[in-house]
C-alpha atoms as a PDB file:
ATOM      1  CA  UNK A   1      25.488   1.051 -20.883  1.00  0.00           C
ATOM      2  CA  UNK A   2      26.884   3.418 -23.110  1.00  0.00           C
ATOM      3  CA  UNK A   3      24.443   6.311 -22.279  1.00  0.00           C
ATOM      4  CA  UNK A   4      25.062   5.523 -18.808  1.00  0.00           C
ATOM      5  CA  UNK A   5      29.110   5.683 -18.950  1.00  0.00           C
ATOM      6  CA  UNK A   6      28.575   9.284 -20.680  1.00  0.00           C
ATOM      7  CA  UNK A   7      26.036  10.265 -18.255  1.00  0.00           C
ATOM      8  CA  UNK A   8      28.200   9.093 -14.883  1.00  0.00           C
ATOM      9  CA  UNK A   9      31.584   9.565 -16.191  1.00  0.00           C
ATOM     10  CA  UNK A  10      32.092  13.145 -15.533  1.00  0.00           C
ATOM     11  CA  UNK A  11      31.277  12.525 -11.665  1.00  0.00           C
ATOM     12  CA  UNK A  12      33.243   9.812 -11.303  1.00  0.00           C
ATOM     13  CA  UNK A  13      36.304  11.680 -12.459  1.00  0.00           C
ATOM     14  CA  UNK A  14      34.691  14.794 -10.982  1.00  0.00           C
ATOM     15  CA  UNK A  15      35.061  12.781  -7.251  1.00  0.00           C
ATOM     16  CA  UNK A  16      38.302  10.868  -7.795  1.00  0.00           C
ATOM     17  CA  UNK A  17      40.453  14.276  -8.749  1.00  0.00           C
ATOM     18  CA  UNK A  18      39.164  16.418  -6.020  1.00  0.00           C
ATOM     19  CA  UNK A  19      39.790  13.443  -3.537  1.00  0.00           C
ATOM     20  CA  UNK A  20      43.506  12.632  -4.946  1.00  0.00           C
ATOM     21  CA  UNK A  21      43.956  16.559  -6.253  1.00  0.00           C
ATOM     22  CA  UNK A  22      45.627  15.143  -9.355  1.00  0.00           C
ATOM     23  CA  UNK A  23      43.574  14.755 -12.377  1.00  0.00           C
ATOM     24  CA  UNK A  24      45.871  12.524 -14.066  1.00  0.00           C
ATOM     25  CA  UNK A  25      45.445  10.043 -11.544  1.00  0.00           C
ATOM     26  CA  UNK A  26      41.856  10.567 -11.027  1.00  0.00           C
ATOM     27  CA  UNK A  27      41.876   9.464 -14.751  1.00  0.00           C
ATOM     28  CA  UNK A  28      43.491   6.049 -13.872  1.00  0.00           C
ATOM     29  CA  UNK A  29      41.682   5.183 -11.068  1.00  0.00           C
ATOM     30  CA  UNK A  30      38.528   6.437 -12.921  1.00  0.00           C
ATOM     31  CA  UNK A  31      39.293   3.609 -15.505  1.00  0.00           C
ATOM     32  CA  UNK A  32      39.663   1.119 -13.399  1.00  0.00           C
ATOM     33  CA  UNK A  33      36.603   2.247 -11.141  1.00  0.00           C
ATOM     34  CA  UNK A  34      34.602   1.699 -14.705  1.00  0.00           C
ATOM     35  CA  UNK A  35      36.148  -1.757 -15.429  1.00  0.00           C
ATOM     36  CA  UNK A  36      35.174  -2.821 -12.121  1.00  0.00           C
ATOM     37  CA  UNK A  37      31.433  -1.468 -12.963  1.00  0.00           C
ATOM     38  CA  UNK A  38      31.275  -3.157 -16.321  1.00  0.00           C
ATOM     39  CA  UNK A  39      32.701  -6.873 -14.510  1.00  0.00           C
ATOM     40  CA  UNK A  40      30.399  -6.515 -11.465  1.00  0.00           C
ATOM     41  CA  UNK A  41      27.232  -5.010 -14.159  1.00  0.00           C
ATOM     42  CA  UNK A  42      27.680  -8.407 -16.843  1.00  0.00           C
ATOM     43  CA  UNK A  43      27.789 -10.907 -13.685  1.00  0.00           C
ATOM     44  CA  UNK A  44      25.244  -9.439 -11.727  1.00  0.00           C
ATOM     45  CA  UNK A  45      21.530  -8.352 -12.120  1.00  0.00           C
ATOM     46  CA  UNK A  46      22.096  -4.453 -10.680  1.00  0.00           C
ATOM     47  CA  UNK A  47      18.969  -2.793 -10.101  1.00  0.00           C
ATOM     48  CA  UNK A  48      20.302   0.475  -8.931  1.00  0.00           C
ATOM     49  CA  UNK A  49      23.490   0.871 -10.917  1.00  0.00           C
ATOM     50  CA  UNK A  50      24.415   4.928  -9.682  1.00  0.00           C
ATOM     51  CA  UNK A  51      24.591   3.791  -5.917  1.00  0.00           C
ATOM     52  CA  UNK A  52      26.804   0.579  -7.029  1.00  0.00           C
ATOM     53  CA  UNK A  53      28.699   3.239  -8.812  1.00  0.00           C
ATOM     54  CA  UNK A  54      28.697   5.856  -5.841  1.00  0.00           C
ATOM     55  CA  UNK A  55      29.929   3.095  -4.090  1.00  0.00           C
ATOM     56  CA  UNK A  56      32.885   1.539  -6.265  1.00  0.00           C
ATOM     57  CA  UNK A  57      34.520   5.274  -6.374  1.00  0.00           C
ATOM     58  CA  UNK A  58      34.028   6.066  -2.760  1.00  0.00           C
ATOM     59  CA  UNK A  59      36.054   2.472  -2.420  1.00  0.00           C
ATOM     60  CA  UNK A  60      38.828   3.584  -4.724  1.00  0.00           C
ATOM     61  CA  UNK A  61      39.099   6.833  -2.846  1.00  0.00           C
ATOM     62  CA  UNK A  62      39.297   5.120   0.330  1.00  0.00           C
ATOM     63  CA  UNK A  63      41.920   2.256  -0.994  1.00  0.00           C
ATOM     64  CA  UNK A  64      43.903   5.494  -2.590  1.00  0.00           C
ATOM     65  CA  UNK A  65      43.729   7.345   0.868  1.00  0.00           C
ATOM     66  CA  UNK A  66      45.184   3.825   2.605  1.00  0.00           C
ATOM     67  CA  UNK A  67      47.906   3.366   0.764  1.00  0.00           C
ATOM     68  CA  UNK A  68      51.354   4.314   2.382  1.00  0.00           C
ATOM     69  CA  UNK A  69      52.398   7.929   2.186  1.00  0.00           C
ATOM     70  CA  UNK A  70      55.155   7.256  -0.126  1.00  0.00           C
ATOM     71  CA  UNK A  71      53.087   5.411  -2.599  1.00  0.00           C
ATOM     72  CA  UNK A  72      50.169   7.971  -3.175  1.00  0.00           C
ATOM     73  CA  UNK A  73      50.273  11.549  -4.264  1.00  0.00           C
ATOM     74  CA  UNK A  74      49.183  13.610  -1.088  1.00  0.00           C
ATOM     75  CA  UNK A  75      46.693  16.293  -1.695  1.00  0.00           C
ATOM     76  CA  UNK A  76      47.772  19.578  -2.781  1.00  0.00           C
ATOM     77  CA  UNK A  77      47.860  23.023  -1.973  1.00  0.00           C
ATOM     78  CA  UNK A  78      43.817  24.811  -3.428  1.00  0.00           C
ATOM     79  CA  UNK A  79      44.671  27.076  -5.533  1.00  0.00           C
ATOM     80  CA  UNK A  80      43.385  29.097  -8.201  1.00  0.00           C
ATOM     81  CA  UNK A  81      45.086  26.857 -10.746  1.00  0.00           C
ATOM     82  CA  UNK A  82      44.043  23.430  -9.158  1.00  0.00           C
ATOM     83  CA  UNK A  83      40.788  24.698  -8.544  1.00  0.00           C
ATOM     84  CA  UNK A  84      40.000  24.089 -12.009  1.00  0.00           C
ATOM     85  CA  UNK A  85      41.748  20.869 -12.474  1.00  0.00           C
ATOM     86  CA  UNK A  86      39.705  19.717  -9.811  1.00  0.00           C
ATOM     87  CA  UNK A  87      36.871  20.744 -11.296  1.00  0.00           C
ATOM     88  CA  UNK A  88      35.346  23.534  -8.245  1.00  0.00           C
ATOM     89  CA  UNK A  89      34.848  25.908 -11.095  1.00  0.00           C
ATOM     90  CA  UNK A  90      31.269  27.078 -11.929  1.00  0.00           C
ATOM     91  CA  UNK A  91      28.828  25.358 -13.985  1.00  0.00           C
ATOM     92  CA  UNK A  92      27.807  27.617 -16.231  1.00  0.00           C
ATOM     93  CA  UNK A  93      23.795  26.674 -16.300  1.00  0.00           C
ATOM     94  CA  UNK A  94      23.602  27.370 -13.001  1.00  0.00           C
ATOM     95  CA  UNK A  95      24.693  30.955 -12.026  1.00  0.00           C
ATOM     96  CA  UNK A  96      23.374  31.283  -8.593  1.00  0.00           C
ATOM     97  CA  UNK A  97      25.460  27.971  -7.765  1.00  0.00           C
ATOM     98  CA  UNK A  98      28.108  28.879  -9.984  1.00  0.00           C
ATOM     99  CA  UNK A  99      29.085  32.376  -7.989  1.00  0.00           C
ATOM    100  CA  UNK A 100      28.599  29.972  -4.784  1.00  0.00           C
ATOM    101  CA  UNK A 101      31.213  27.496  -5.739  1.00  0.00           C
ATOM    102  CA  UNK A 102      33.659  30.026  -7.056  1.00  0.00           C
ATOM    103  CA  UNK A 103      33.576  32.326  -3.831  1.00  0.00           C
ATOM    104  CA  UNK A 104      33.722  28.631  -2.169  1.00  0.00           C
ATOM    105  CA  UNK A 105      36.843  28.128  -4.541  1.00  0.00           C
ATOM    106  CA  UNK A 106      38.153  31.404  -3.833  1.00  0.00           C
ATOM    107  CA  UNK A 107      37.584  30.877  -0.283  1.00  0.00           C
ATOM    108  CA  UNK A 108      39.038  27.257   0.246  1.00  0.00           C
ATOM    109  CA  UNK A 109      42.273  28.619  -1.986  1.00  0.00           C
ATOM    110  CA  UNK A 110      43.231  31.481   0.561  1.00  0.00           C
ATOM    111  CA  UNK A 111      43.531  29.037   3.071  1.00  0.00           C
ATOM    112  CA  UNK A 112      46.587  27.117   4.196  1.00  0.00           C
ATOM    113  CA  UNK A 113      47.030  23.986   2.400  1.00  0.00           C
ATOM    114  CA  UNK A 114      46.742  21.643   5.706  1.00  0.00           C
ATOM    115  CA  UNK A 115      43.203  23.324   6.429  1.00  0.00           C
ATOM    116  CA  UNK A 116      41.848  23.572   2.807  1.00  0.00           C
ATOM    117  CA  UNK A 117      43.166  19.635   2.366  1.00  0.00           C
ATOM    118  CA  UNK A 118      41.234  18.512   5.497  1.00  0.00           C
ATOM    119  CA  UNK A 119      38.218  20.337   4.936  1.00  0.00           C
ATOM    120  CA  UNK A 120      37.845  18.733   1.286  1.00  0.00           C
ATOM    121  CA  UNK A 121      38.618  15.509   2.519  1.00  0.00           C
ATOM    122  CA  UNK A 122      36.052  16.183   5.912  1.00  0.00           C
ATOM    123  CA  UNK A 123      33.192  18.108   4.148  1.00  0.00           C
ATOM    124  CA  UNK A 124      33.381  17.447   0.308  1.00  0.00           C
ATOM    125  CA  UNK A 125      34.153  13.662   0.991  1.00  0.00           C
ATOM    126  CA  UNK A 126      32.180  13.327   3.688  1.00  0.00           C
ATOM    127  CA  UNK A 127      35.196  11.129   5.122  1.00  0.00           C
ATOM    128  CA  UNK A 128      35.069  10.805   9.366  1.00  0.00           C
ATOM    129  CA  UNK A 129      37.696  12.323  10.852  1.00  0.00           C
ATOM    130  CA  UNK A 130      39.246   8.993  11.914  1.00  0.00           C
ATOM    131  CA  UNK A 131      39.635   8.511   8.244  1.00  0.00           C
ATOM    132  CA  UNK A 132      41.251  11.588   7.477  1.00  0.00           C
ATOM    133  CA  UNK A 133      44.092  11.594  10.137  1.00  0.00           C
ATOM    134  CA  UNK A 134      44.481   8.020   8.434  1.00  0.00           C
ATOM    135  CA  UNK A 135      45.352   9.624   5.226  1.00  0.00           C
ATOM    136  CA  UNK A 136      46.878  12.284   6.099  1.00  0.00           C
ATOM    137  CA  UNK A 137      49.291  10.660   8.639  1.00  0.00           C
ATOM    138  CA  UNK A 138      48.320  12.968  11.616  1.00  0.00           C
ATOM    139  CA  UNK A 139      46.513  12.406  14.547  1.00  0.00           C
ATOM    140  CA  UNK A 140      42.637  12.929  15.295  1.00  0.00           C
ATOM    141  CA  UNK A 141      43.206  15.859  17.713  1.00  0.00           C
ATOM    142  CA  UNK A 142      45.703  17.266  14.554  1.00  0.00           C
ATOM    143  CA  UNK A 143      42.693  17.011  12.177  1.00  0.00           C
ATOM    144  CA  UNK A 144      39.862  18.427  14.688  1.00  0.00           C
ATOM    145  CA  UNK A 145      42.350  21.842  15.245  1.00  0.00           C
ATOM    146  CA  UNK A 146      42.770  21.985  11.904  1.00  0.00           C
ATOM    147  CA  UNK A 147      39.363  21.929  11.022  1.00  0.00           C
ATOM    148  CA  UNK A 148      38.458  24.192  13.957  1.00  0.00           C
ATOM    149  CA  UNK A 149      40.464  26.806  12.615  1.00  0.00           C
ATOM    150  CA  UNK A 150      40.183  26.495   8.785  1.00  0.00           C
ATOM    151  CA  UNK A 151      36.370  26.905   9.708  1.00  0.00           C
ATOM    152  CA  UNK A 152      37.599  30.237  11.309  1.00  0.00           C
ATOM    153  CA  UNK A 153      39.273  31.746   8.537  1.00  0.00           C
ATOM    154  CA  UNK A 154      36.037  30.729   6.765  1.00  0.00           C
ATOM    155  CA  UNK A 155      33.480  32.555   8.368  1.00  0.00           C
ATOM    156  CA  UNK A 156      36.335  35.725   8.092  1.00  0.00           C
ATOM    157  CA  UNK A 157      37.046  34.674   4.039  1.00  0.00           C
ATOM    158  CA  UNK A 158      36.107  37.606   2.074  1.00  0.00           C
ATOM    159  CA  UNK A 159      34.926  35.887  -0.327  1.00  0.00           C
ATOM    160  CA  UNK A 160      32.219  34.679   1.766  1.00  0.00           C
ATOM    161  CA  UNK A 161      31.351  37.836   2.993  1.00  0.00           C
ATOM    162  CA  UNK A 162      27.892  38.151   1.253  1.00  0.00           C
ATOM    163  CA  UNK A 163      26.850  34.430   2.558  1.00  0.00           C
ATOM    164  CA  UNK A 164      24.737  33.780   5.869  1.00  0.00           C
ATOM    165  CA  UNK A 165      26.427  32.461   8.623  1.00  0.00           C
ATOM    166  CA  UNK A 166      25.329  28.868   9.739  1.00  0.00           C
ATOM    167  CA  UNK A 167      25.763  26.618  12.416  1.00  0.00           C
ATOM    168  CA  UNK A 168      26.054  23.656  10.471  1.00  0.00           C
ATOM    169  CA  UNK A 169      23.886  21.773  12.564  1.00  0.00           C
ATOM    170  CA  UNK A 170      19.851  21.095  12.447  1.00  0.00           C
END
């Protein structure tokens, strides 16, 4: 169990503070995502224990996301600063990836925070859209225009200028 904790601990926080933007938190909820593993790991015979993981901190996000507005920390602005905090910066084994997730970093921080919050929460958390006007407070049609144009000012984002254009689709 111990190998596995320092294997999967990293990602877990990794997930938690890019979906709350506040590392601090992520740190909390991280614990108690872990306690949960170690309760539901001693009373049950878990064959595949990284998708009951996967699981368990896509549920905290999601109970995080529900809670009123006043009682969560809304995401924050990308920026330079919080790109590291939540942990978008380059890892350093992998350079081709690495450049790719900084100009992605670089990128998501130039835009507004309303369209860099929804695209993390859309794309990176592969949350429906439903689900993100939930968190956010706003209306579907609200997150779709948002979306719309944040993928705008990406395709224009200099620091995706060296990057093929895709269609997203198959």
């Amino acid at each position: 169990m111990q190998s596995f904790h320092r294997l999967n601990y990293p990602w877990t926080l990794h997930k938690l503070a890019f979906a709350t933007s506040d590392r601090e938190l992520a740190k909390d909820l991280a614990q108690k995502v872990w306690m949960k593993f170690l309760v539901y790991y001693r009373s049950s015979e878990v064959t595949r224990p990284e998708a009951v993981l996967h699981l368990m901190v896509t549920d905290a996000i999601v109970d995080w996301g529900r809670r009123p507005p006043k009682e969560r920390v809304k995401p924050v602005e990308v920026t330079a600063d919080t790109s590291q905090r939540m942990m978008l910066t380059p890892d350093p084994g992998d350079m081709a990836a690495a450049d790719c997730r900084r100009d992605l970093a670089s990128a998501l921080a130039a835009l507004p925070p309303q369209q860099s919050t929804v695209m993390v929460l859309r794309y990176y958390l592969d949350m429906p859209r439903a689900e993100v006007a939930h968190i956010l407070g706003v209306s579907e049609e609200t997150v779709k225009s948002r979306l719309t144009a944040a993928k705008n000012a990406l395709r224009d984002a200099p620091a995706l200028a060296g990057y093929p254009a895709t269609t997203g689709g198959k």
